[in-house]
Protein backbone atom coordinates (compact mmCIF):
# COMPACT_ATOMS: atom_id res chain seq x y z
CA UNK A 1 84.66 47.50 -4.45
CA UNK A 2 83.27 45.59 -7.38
CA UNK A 3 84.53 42.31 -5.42
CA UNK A 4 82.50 43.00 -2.55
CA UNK A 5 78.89 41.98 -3.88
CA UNK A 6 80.15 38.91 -5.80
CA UNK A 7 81.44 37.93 -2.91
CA UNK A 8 78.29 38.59 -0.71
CA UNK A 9 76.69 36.65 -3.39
CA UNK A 10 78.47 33.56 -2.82
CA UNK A 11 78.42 33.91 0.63
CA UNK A 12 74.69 33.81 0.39
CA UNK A 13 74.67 30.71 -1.48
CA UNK A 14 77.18 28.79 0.53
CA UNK A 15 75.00 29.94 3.44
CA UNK A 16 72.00 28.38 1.78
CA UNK A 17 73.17 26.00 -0.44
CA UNK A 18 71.57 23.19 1.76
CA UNK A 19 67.97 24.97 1.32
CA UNK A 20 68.78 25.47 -2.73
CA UNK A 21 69.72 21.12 -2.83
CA UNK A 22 66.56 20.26 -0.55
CA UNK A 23 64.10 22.56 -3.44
CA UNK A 24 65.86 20.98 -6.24
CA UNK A 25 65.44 17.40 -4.44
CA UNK A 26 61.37 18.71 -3.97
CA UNK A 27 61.59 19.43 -7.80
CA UNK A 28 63.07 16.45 -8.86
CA UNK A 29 61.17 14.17 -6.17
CA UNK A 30 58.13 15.60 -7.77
CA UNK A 31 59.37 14.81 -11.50
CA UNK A 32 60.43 11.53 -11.19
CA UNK A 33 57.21 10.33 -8.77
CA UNK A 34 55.11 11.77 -11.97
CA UNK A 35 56.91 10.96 -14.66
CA UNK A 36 57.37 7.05 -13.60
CA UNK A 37 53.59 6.51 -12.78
CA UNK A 38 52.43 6.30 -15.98
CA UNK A 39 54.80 3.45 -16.78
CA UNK A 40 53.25 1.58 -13.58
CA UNK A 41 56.59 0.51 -12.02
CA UNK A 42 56.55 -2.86 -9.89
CA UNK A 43 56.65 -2.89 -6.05
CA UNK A 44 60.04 -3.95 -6.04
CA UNK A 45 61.21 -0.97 -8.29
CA UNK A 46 59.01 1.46 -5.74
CA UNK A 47 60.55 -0.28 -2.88
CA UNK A 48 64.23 1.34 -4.49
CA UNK A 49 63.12 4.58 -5.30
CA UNK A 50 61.98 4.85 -1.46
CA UNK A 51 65.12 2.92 0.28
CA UNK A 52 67.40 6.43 0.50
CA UNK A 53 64.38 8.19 2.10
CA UNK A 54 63.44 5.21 4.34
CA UNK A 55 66.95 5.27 5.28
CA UNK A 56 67.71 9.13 6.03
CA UNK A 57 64.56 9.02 8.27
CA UNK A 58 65.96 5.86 10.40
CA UNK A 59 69.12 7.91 10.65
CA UNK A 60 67.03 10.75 12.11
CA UNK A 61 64.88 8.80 13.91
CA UNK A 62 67.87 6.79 15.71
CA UNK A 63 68.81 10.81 17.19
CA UNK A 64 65.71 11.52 18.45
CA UNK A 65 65.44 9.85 22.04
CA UNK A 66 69.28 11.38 23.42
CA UNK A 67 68.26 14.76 22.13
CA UNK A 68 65.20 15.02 23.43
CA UNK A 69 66.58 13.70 27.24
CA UNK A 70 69.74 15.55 26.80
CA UNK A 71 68.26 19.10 25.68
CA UNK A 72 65.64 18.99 28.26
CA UNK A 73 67.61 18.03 31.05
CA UNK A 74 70.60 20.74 30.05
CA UNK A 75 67.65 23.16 29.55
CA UNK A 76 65.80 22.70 32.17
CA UNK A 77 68.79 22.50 35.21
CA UNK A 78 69.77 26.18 34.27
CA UNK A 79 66.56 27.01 35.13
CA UNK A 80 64.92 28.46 38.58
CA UNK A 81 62.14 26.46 39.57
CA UNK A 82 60.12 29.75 39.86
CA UNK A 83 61.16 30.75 36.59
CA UNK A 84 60.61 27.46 34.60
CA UNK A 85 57.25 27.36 36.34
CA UNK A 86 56.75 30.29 34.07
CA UNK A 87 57.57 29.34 31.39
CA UNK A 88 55.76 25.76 31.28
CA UNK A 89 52.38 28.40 32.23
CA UNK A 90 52.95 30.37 28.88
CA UNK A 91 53.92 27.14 26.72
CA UNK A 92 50.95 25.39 27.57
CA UNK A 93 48.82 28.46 27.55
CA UNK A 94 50.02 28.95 23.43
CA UNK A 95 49.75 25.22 22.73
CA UNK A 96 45.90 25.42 23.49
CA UNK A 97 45.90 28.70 21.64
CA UNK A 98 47.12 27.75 18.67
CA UNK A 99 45.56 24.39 18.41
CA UNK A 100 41.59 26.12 19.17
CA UNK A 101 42.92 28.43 15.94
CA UNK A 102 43.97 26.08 13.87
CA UNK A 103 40.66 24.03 14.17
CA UNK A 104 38.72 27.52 13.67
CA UNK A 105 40.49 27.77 9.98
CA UNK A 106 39.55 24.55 9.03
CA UNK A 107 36.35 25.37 9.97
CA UNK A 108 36.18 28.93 8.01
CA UNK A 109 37.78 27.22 5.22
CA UNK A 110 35.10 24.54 5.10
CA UNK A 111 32.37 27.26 5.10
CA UNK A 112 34.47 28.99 2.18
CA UNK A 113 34.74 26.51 -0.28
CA UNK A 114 31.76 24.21 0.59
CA UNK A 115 34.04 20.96 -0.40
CA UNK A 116 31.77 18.20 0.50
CA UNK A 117 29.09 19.31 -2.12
CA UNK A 118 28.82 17.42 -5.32
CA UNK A 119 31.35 14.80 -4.63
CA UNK A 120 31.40 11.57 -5.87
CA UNK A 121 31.82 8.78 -3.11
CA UNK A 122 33.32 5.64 -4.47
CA UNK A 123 36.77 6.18 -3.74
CA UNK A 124 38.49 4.12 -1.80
CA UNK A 125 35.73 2.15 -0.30
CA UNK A 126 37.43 -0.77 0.15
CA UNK A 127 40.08 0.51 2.27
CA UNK A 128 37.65 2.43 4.26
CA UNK A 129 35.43 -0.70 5.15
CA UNK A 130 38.99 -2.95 6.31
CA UNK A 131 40.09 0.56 8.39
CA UNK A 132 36.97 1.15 10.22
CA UNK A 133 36.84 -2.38 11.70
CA UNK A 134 39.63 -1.29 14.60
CA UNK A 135 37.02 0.61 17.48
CA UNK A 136 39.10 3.35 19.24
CA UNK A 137 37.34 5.63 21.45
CA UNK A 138 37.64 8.86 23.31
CA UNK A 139 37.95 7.77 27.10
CA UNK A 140 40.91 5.41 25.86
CA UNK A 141 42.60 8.16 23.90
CA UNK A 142 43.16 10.27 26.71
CA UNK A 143 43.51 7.42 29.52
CA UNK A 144 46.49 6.56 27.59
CA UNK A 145 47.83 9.77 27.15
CA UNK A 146 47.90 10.06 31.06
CA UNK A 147 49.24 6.93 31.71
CA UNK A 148 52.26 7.64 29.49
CA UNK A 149 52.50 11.21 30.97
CA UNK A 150 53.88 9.16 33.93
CA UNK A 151 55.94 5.92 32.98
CA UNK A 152 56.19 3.34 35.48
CA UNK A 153 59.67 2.45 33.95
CA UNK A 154 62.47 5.05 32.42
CA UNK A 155 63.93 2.48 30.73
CA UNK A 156 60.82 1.21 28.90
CA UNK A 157 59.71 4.19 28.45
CA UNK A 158 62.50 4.84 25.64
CA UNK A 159 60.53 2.25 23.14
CA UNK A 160 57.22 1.69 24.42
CA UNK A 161 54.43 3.08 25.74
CA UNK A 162 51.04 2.39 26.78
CA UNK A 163 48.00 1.33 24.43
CA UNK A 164 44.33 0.58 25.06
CA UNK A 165 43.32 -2.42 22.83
CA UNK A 166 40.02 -3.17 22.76
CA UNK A 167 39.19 -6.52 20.97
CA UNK A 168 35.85 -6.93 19.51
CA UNK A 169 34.11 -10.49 18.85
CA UNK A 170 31.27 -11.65 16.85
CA UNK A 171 29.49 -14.49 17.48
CA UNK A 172 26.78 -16.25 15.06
CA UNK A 173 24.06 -18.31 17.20
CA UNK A 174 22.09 -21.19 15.50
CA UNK A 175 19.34 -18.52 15.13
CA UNK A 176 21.57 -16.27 12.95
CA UNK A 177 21.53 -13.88 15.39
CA UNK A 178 25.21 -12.31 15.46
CA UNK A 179 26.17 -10.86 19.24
CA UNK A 180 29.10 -8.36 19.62
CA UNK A 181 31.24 -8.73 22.42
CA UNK A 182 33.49 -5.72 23.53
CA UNK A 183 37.08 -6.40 25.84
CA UNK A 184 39.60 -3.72 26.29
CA UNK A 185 43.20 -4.85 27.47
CA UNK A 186 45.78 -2.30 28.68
CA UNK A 187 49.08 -3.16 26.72
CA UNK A 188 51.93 -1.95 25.21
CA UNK A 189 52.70 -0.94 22.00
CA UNK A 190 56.56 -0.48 20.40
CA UNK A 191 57.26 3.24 20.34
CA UNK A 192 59.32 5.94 22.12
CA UNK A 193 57.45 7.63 24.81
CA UNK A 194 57.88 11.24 24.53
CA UNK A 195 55.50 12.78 27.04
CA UNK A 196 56.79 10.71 29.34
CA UNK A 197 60.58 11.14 28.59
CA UNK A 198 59.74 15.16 28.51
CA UNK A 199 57.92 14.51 32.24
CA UNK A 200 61.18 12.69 33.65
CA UNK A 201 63.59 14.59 31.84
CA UNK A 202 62.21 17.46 33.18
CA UNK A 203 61.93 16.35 36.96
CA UNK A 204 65.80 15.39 36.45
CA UNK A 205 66.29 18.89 35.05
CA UNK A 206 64.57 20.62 37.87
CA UNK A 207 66.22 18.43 40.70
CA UNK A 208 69.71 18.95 39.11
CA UNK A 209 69.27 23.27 39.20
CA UNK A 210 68.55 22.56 42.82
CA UNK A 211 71.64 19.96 43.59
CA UNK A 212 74.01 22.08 40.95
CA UNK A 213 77.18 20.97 42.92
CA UNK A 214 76.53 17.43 43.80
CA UNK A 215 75.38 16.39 40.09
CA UNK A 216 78.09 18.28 37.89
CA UNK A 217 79.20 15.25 36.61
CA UNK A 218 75.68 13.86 35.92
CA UNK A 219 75.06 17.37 33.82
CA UNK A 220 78.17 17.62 32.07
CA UNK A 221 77.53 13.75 30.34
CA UNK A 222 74.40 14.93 29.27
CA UNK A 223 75.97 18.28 27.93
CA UNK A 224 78.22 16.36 25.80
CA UNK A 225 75.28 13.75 24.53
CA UNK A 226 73.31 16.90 23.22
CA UNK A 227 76.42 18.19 21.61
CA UNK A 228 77.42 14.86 20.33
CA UNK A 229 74.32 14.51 18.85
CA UNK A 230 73.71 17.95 17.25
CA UNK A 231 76.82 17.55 15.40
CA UNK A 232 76.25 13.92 14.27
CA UNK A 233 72.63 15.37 13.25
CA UNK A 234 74.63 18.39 10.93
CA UNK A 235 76.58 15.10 9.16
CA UNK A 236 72.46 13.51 8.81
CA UNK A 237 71.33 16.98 7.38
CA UNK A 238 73.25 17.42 4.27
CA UNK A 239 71.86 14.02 3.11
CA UNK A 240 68.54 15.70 3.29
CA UNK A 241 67.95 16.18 -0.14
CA UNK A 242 68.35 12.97 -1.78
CA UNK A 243 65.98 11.96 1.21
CA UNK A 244 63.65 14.83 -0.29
CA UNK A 245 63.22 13.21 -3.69
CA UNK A 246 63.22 9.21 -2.51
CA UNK A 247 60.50 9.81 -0.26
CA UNK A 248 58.46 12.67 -2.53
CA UNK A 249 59.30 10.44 -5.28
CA UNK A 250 58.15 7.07 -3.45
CA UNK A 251 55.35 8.28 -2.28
CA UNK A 252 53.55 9.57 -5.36
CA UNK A 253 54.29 6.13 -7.01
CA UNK A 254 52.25 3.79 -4.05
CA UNK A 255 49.35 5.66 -4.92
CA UNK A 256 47.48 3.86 -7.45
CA UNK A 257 44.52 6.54 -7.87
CA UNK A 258 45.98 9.93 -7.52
CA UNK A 259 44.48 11.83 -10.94
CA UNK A 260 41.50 10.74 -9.91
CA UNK A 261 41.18 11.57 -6.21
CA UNK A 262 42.77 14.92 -7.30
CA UNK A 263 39.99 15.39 -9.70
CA UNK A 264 37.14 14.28 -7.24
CA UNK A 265 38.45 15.95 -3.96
CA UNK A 266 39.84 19.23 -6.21
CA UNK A 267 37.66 21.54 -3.67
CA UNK A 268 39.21 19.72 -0.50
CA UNK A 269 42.84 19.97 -1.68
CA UNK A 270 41.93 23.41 -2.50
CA UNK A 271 40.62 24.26 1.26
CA UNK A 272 43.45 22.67 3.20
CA UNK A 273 46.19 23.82 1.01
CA UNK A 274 44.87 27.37 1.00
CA UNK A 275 44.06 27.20 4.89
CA UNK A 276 47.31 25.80 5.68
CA UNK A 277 49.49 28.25 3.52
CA UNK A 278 47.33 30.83 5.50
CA UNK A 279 48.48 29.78 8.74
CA UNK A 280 52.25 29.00 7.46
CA UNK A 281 52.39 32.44 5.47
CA UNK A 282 50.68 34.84 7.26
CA UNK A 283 49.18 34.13 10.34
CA UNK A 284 52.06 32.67 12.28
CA UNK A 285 54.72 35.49 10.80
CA UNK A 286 52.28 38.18 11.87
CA UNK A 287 52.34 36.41 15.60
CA UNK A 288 56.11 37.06 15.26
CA UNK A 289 55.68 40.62 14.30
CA UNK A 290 53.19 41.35 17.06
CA UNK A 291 55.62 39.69 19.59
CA UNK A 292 59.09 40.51 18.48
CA UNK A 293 58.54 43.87 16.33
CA UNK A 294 60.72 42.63 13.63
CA UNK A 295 60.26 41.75 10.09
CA UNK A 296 58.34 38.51 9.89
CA UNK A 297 59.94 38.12 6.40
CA UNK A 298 63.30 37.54 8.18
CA UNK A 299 61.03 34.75 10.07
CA UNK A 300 59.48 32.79 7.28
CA UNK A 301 63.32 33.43 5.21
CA UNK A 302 65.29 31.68 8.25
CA UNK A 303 62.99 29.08 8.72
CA UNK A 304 62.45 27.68 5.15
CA UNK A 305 64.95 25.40 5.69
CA UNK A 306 63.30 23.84 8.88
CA UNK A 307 60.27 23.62 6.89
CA UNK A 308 61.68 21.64 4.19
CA UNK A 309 62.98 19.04 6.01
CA UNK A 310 59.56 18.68 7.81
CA UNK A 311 57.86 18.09 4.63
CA UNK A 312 60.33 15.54 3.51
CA UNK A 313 59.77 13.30 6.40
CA UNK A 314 56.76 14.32 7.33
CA UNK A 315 57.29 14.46 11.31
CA UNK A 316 57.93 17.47 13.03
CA UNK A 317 59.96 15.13 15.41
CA UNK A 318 62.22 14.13 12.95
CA UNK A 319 62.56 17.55 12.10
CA UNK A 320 63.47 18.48 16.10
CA UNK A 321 67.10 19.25 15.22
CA UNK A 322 66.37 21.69 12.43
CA UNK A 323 63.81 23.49 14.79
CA UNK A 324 66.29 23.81 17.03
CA UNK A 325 69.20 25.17 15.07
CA UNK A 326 66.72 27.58 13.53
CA UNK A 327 65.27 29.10 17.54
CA UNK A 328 68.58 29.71 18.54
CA UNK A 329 71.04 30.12 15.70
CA UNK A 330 68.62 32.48 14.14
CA UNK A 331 66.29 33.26 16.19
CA UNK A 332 68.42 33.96 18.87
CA UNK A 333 65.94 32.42 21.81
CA UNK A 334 67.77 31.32 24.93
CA UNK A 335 68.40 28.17 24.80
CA UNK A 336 67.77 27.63 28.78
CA UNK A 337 63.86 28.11 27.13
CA UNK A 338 64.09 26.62 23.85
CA UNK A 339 65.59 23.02 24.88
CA UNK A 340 62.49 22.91 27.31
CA UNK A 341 59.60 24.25 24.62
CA UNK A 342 60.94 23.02 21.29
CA UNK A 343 60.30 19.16 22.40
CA UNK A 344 57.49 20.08 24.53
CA UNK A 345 56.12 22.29 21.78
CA UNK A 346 56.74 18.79 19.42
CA UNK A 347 54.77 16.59 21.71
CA UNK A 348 51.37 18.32 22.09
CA UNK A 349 51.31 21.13 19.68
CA UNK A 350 49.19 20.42 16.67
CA UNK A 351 47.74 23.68 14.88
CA UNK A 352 47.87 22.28 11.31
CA UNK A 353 46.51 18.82 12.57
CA UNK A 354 43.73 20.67 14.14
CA UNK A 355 43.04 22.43 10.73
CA UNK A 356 42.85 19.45 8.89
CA UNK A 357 40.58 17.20 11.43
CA UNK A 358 38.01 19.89 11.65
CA UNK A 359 37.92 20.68 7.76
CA UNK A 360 37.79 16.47 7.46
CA UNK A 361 35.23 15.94 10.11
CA UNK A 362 33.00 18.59 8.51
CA UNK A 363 33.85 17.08 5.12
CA UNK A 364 32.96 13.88 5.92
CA UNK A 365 29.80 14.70 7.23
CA UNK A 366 28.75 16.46 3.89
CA UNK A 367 29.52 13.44 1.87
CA UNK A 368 27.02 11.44 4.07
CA UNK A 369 24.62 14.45 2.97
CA UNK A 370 24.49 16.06 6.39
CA UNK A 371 24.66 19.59 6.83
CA UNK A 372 26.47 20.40 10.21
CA UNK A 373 24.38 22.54 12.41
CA UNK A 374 25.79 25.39 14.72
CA UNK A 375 26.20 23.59 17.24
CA UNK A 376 27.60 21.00 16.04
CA UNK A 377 30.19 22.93 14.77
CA UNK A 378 31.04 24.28 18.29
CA UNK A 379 31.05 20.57 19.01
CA UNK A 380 33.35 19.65 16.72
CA UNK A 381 35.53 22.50 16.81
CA UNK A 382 35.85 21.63 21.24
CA UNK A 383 36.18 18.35 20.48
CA UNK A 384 39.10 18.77 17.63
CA UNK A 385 40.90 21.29 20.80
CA UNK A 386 40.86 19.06 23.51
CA UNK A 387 41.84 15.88 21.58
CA UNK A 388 45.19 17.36 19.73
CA UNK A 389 46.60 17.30 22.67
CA UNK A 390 46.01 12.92 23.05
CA UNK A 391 46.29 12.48 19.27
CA UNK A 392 47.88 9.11 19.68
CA UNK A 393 51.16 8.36 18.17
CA UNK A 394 50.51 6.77 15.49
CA UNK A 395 50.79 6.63 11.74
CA UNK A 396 48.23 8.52 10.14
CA UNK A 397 47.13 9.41 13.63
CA UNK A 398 45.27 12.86 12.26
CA UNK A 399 42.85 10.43 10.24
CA UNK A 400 41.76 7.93 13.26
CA UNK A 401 40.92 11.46 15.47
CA UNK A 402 38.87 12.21 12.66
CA UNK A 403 37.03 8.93 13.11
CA UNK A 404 37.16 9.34 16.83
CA UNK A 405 35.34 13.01 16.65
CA UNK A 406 32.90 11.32 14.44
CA UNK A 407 31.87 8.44 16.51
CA UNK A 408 31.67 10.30 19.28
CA UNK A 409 28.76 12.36 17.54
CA UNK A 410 27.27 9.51 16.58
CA UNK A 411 28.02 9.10 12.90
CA UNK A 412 28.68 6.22 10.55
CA UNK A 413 31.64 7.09 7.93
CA UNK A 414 32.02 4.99 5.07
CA UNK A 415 33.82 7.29 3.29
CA UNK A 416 37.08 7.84 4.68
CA UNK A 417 39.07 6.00 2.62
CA UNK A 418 39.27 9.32 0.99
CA UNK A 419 41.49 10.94 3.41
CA UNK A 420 43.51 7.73 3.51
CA UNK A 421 44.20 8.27 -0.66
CA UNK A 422 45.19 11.90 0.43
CA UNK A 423 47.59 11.11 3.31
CA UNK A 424 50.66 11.44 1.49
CA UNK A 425 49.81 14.93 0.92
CA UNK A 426 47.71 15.99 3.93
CA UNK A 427 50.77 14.70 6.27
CA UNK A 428 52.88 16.28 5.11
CA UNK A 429 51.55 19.79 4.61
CA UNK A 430 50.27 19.73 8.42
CA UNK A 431 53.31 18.84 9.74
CA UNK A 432 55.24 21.70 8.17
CA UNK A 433 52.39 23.82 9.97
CA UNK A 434 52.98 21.61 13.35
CA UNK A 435 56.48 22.82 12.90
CA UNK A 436 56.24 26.40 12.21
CA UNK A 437 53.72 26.92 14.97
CA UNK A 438 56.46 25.03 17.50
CA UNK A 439 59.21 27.91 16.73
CA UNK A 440 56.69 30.41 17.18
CA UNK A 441 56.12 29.34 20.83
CA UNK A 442 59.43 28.58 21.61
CA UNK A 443 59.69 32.61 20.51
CA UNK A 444 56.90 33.45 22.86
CA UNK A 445 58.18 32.08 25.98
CA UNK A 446 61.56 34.05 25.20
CA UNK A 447 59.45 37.11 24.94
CA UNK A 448 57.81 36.95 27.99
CA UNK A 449 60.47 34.81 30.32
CA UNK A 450 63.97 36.13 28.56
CA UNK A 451 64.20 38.65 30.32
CA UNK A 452 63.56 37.19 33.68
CA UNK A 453 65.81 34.41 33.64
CA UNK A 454 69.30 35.50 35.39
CA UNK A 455 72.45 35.67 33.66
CA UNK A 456 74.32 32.60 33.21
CA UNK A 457 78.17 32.30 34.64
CA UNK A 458 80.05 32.77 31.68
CA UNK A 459 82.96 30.68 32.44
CA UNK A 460 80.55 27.52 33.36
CA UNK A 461 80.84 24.42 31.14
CA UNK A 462 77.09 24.93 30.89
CA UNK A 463 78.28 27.41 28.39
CA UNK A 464 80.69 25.87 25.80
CA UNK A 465 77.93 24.95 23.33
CA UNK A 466 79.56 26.75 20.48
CA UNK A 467 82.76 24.89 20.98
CA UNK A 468 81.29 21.37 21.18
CA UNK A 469 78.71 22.33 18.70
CA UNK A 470 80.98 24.45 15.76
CA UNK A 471 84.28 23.53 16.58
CA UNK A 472 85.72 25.10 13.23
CA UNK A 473 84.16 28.66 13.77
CA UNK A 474 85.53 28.66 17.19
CA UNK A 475 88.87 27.51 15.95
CA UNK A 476 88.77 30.40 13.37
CA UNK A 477 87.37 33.09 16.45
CA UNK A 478 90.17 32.48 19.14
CA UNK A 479 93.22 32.44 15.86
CA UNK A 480 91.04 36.08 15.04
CA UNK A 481 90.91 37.49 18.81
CA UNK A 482 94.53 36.32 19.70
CA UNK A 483 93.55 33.34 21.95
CA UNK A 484 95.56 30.97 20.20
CA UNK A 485 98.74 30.79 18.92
């Protein structure tokens, strides 16, 4: 008897040693980014430090186009039409939700803590002037986001997609009168697609539940290349924490002013890490408990690990595979829904980015020692909704909506070089809340379209997931039950 909680105790920790390495790597990232800035290390020695991170996030990134085809397509040809109709409605329909919510917190936490008042602005002003000089605008944003919603090429679409570029000249006359001239040029710009991959994949999906006979072969490749995957992405996982602490580490060290950004912007950090532990704490594990009836502490326990390696690499992309594991392993969603929502859900939804472009926008605007009015507060907050879901694809992509939201209200900001000191920080922490707020739908549509979806044919290849995908376990299960000798 005395045996038996010893050895639940080291059960526990080989269960979660991975989670225990990636805080330690957090810890240590943190301790060695500190501890080496004040001996001002050279470029090349940063450029180390960083190498192990930059190369566990080309290892994830090199997964990230077969799993999101192969999931989709395996999730989506199990599926009715009727039924996956359904459950595109509700995903959708939470994806707005969320995102409106999220840029409502930014905007109570802004009226909280009042973080534009009394700021110094001469931060960063230099690297505000040289990143305001690129002219991106609304119409563009979301003409691009529909073009790529339908790719005139599969093949392309895998690392490129569509980009506005609009190229601005200036002209001096003899008078020394300067004349601006203003061309836009429809291009491409290096990049996977993923709205578009998620619109084909899902066609292919839907067109294979109808043809299930004729295309068994074409399904059962693309069942192997998401189990292939998955278990080449466990191998990538366990080198998560020394990723942790290269990239924690690296990215303390390239910037040059942190005390004193920290110092200035104390009330800003304050409002978007308070805000965004909110929504990661307590609002989205009381969503769970309203829809599920069980203890959101299980929740936020089971999906720590998810959120850690978010807020190493800062992508909740990256992160897809660890989302994944967490919906169904622990979660227990079907994975006919979650293959479908989880890399949907990654694509558009954007409740912590939401948070922190509102908070920003309204931030911004007190520095240039305007007080928002009502309604433009409603502006902004519409605005911030209907844009997270065209926030282009880009690095840093939460700061240039910011700059869109405030051109298109008609004001000049010098001043956000300040965000772009912050960005090591703000990315990552509204990631982590892109992430968390992607399980919780993928646990919504199993709430409401479980049920409805019909059994699956248990002796199907459609279901040998936990062979491909734990091998071992099932090795150990059929030795248990008698199946093998």
């Amino acid at each position: 008897m005395s045996e038996n909680p010893r050895q639940h105790a080291l059960s526990c920790l080989r269960t979660n040693a991975l989670l225990l390495f990636v805080l330690v790597g957090i810890g240590v990232g943190l301790g060695v980014g500190f501890g080496l800035r004040k001996h001002k290390p050279s470029e090349d020695v940063i450029l180390w430090i960083g190498l192990p991170g930059e190369v566990y996030m080309r290892l994830l990134k090199m997964t990230i186009l077969p799993l999101i085809v192969s999931t989709i397509i395996t999730g989506t040809a199990t599926i009715d039409p009727k039924s996956n109709g359904r459950i595109t409605s509700i995903t959708f329909a939470y994806i707005l939700i969320i995102n409106a919510f999220g840029a409502i917190l930014g905007i109570i936490m802004y009226f909280i803590f009042k973080p534009g008042e009394g700021i110094t602005n001469d931060i960063s002003m230099e690297r505000a002037v040289s990143f305001t000089t690129t002219k991106v605008e609304t119409s563009d944003m979301f003409a691009d986001m529909i073009r790529n919603l339908f790719p005139e090429n599969m093949i392309t679409a895998c690392f490129q997609k569509t980009q506005t570029m609009t190229y601005i000249t200036k002209t001096k006359t003899e008078l020394n009168v300067t004349t601006t001239t203003k061309r836009k040029e429809i291009t491409t710009a290096a990049g996977v697609n993923i709205l578009g991959l998620i619109v084909v994949s899902t066609l292919f999906g839907i067109a294979a539940s109808k043809l299930r006979n004729i295309v068994k072969p074409f399904l059962d490749f693309f069942y192997a290349v998401s189990h292939l995957v998955i278990m080449a992405l466990n191998w990538i996982i366990m080198l998560t924490p020394i990723g942790v602490t290269s990239l924690i580490a690296s990215a303390i060290l390239k910037v040059s002013n942190l005390e004193t950004v920290f110092n200035s912007l104390g009330m800003y950090v304050l409002a978007l890490s308070i805000g965004m532990g909110l929504h990661l704490l307590g609002v989205i594990p009381l969503l769970y408990f309203i829809a599920t009836r069980k203890n959101p502490l299980y929740y936020i326990a089971v999906s720590l690990r998810a959120w850690m390696t978010v807020f190493a690499v800062a992508s909740s992309a990256i992160g897809m595979p660890e989302l994944l594991k967490v919906v169904e392993t622990k979660l227990h969603v079907d994975k006919r829904i979650s293959r479908y929502t989880v890399p949907l859900g990654v694509a558009l939804t954007r409740a912590g980015s939401t948070q922190f472009i509102s908070l920003s926008s309204l931030f911004l605007m007190n520095l240039e020692g305007l007080t928002p009015s009502a309604p433009t507060i409603v502006l902004v907050w519409l605005l911030t909704t209907v844009s997270s879901l065209a926030i282009p694809s880009i690095p840093s992509a939460g700061i240039v909506t910011v700059l869109i939201i405030l051109s298109s209200l008609n004001m000049d900001v010098t001043n956000i070089g300040l965000l772009m000191a912050l960005e090591w920080y703000d990315d990552r922490i509204r990631s982590t809340n892109n992430a968390t707020s992607v399980v919780m739908g993928a646990v919504i549509a199993d709430r409401f379209c479980g049920a409805r979806l019909p059994p699956v044919d248990p002796v199907t290849e459609y279901e040998i997931n936990d062979k491909v995908a734990n091998p071992e376990q099932n090795v150990e299960k059929e030795i248990a039950t008698g199946d093998r000798c």
